[in-house]
Protein backbone atom coordinates (compact mmCIF):
# COMPACT_ATOMS: atom_id res chain seq x y z
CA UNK A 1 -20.93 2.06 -5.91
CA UNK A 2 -17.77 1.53 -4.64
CA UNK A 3 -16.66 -1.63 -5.49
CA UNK A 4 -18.03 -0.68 -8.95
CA UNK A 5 -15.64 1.87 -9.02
CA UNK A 6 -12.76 0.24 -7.92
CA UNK A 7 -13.26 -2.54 -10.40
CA UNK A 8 -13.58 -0.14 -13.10
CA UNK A 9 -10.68 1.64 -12.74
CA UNK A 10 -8.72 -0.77 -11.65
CA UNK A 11 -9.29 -2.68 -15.21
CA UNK A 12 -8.96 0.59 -16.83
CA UNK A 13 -4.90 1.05 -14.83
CA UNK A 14 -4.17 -2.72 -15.61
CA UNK A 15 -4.99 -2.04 -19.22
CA UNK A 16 -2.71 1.46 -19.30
CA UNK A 17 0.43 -0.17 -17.22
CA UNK A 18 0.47 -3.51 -18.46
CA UNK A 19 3.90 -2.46 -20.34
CA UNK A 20 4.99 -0.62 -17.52
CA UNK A 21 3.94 -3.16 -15.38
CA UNK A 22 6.28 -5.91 -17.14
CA UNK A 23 9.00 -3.63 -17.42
CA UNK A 24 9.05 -3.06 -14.11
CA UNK A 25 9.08 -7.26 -13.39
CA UNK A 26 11.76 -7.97 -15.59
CA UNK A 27 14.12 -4.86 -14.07
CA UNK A 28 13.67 -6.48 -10.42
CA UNK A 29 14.73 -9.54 -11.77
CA UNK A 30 17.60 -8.61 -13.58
CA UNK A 31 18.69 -6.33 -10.95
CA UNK A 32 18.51 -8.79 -7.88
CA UNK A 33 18.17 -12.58 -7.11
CA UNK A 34 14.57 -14.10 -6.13
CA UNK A 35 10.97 -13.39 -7.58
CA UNK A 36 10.14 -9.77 -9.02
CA UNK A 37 6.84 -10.32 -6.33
CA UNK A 38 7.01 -10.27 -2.99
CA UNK A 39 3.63 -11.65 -1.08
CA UNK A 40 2.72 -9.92 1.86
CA UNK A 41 0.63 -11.27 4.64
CA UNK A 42 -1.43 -8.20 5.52
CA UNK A 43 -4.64 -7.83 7.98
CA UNK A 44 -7.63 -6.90 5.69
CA UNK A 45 -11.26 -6.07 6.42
CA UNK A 46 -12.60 -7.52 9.82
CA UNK A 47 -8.93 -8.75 10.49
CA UNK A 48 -9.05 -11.50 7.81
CA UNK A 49 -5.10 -11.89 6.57
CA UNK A 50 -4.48 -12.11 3.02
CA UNK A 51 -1.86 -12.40 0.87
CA UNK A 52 -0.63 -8.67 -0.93
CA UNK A 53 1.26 -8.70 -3.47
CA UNK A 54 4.11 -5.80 -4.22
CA UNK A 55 7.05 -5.73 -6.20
CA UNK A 56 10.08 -6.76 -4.17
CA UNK A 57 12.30 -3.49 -3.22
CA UNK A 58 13.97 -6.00 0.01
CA UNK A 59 16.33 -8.46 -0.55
CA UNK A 60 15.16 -11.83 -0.39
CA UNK A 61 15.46 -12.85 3.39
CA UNK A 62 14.47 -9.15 5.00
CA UNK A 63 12.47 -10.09 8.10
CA UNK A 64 8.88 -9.26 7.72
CA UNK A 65 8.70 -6.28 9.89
CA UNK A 66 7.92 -2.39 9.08
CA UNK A 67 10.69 -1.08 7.19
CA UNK A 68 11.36 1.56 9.93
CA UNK A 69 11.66 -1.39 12.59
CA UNK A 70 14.67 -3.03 10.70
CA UNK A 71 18.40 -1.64 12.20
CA UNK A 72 19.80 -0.50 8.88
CA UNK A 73 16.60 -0.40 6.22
CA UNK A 74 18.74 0.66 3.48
CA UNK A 75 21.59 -2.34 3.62
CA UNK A 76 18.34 -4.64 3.19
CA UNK A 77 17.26 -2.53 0.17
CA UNK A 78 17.61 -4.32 -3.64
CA UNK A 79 19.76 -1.84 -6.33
CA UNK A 80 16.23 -0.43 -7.80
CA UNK A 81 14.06 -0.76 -4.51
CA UNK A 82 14.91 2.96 -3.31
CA UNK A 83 13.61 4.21 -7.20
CA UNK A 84 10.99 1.54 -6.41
CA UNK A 85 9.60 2.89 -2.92
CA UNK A 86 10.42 6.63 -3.77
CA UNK A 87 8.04 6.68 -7.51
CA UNK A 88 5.53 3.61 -5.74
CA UNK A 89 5.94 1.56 -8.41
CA UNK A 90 6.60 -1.21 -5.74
CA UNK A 91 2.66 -0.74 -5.39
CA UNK A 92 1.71 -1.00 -8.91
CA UNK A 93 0.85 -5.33 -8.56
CA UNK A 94 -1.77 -4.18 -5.62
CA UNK A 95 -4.11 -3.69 -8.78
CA UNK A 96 -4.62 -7.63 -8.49
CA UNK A 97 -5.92 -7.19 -4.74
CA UNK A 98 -8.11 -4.45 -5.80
CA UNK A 99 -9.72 -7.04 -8.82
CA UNK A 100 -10.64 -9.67 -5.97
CA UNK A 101 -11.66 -7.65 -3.61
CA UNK A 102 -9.26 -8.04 -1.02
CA UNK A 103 -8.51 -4.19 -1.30
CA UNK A 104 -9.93 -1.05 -2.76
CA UNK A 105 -8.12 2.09 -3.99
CA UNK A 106 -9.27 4.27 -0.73
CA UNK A 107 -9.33 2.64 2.78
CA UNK A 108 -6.70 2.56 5.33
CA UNK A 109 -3.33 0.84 4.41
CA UNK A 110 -3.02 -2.75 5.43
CA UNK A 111 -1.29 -3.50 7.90
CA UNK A 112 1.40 -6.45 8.55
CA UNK A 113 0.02 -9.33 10.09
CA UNK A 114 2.40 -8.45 13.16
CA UNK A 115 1.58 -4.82 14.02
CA UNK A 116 -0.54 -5.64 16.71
CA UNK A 117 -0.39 -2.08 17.93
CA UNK A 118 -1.75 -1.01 14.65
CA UNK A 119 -4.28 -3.72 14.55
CA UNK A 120 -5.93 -2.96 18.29
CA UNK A 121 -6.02 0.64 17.53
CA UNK A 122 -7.92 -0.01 14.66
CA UNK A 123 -10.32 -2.54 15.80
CA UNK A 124 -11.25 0.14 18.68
CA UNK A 125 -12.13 2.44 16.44
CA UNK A 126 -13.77 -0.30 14.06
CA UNK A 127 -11.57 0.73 11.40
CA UNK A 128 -11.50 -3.00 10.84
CA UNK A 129 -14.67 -2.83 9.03
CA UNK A 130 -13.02 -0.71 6.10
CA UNK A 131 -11.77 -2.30 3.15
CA UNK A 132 -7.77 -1.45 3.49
CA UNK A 133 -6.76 0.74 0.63
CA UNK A 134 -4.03 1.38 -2.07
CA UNK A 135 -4.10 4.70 -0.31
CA UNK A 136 -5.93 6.54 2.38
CA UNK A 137 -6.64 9.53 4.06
CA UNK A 138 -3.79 8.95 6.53
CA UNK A 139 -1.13 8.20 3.24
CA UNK A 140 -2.07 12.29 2.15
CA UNK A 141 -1.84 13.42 5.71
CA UNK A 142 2.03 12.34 6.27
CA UNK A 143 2.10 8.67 4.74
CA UNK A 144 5.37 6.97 6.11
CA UNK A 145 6.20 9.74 8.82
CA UNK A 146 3.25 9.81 10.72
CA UNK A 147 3.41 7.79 14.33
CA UNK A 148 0.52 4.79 14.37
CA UNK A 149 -1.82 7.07 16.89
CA UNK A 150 -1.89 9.59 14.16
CA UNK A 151 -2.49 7.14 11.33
CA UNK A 152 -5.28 5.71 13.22
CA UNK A 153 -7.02 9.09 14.39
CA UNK A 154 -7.08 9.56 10.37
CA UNK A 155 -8.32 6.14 9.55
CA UNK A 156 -10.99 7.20 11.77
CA UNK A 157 -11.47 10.46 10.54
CA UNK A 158 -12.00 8.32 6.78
CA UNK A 159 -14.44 5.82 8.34
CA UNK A 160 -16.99 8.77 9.19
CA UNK A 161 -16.43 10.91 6.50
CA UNK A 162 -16.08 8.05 3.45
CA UNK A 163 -17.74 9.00 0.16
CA UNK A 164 -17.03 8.77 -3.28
CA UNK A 165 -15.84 12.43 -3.38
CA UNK A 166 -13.66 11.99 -0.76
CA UNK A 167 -12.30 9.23 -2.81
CA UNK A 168 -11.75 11.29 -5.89
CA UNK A 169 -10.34 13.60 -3.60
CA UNK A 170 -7.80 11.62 -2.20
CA UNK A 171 -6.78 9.98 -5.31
CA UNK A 172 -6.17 12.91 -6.71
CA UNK A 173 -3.68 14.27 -4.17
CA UNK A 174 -2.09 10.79 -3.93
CA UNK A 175 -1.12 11.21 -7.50
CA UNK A 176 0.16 14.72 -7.00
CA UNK A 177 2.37 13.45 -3.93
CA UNK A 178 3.60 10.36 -5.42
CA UNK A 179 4.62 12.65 -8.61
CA UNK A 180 6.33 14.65 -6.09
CA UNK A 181 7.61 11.69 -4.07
CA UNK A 182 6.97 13.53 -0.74
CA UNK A 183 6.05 11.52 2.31
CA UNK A 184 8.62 8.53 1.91
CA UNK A 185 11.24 7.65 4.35
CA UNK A 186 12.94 4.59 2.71
């Protein structure tokens, strides 16, 4: 049910922002030097790494790290990647990961291949199992603020009370924080 979900809507989105979608492409490469996509090795279900792709709001050459891990994050930033980050159109290609599988629109966020922290915590818990998602329980609950143990104790929360409501439920207030573009640190 819920991959049949995530398939539909996710055809349904790439449909609707297929304008926006190239619009955005062509303004990160007109406003910065490199590919509009930037492919991100992230840890998906069971630990498998795959490839994510996002539109680029980092310079070509940023180290591959967690954007609050970098010294200055905002020197490393492209003109449009703070617009980018803050409205989460930098998300917007993720619709591809969702189509193969490698992601669904609820689960917890991927993590970077090198958050082992993350990754442990997670596989205690057997978070690992999830699907990672577009967004998650822990994204409504404090998104970039919250420290990993807190992300995690959510993730966990998700994994025992997952249903299709609690999807809806979480999409919902996704949309009504990204409109508000609360929960973003860079």
């Amino acid at each position: 049910m819920k991959r049949a979900f995530d398939l539909a809507f996710a055809i349904f989105l790439a449909c609707i922002l297929a304008l926006p979608i190239l619009a955005v492409a062509v303004l990160v490469r007109l406003t910065s030097p490199g590919p509009a996509l930037y492919w991100s090795d992230r840890v998906g279900r069971y630990n498998k790494i795959f490839r994510m792709p996002k539109f680029r709001s980092m310079r070509v050459g940023t180290p591959a790290v967690a954007t609050h891990l970098l010294a200055n994050p905002e020197a490393h930033l492209t003109p449009i990647g703070p617009f980018l980050r803050k409205s989460s159109l930098d998300e917007l290609p993720q619709l591809w990961s969702i189509l193969t599988g490698e992601m669904s629109f609820v689960g917890p966020r991927p993590a970077l291949f090198n958050q082992t922290d993350l990754i442990a915590l997670r596989t205690a818990q057997g978070i690992d199992a999830l699907v990672p998602g577009l967004t998650g329980w822990a994204q409504i609950n404090g998104r970039d603020e919250l420290p990993i143990p807190d992300k995690v104790a959510l993730d966990a929360e998700y994994l025992r009370r997952r249903s299709l409501q609690l999807d809806i439920r979480i999409l919902w207030l996704t949309a009504v924080k990204v409109l508000r573009r609360e929960g973003v640190s860079h």
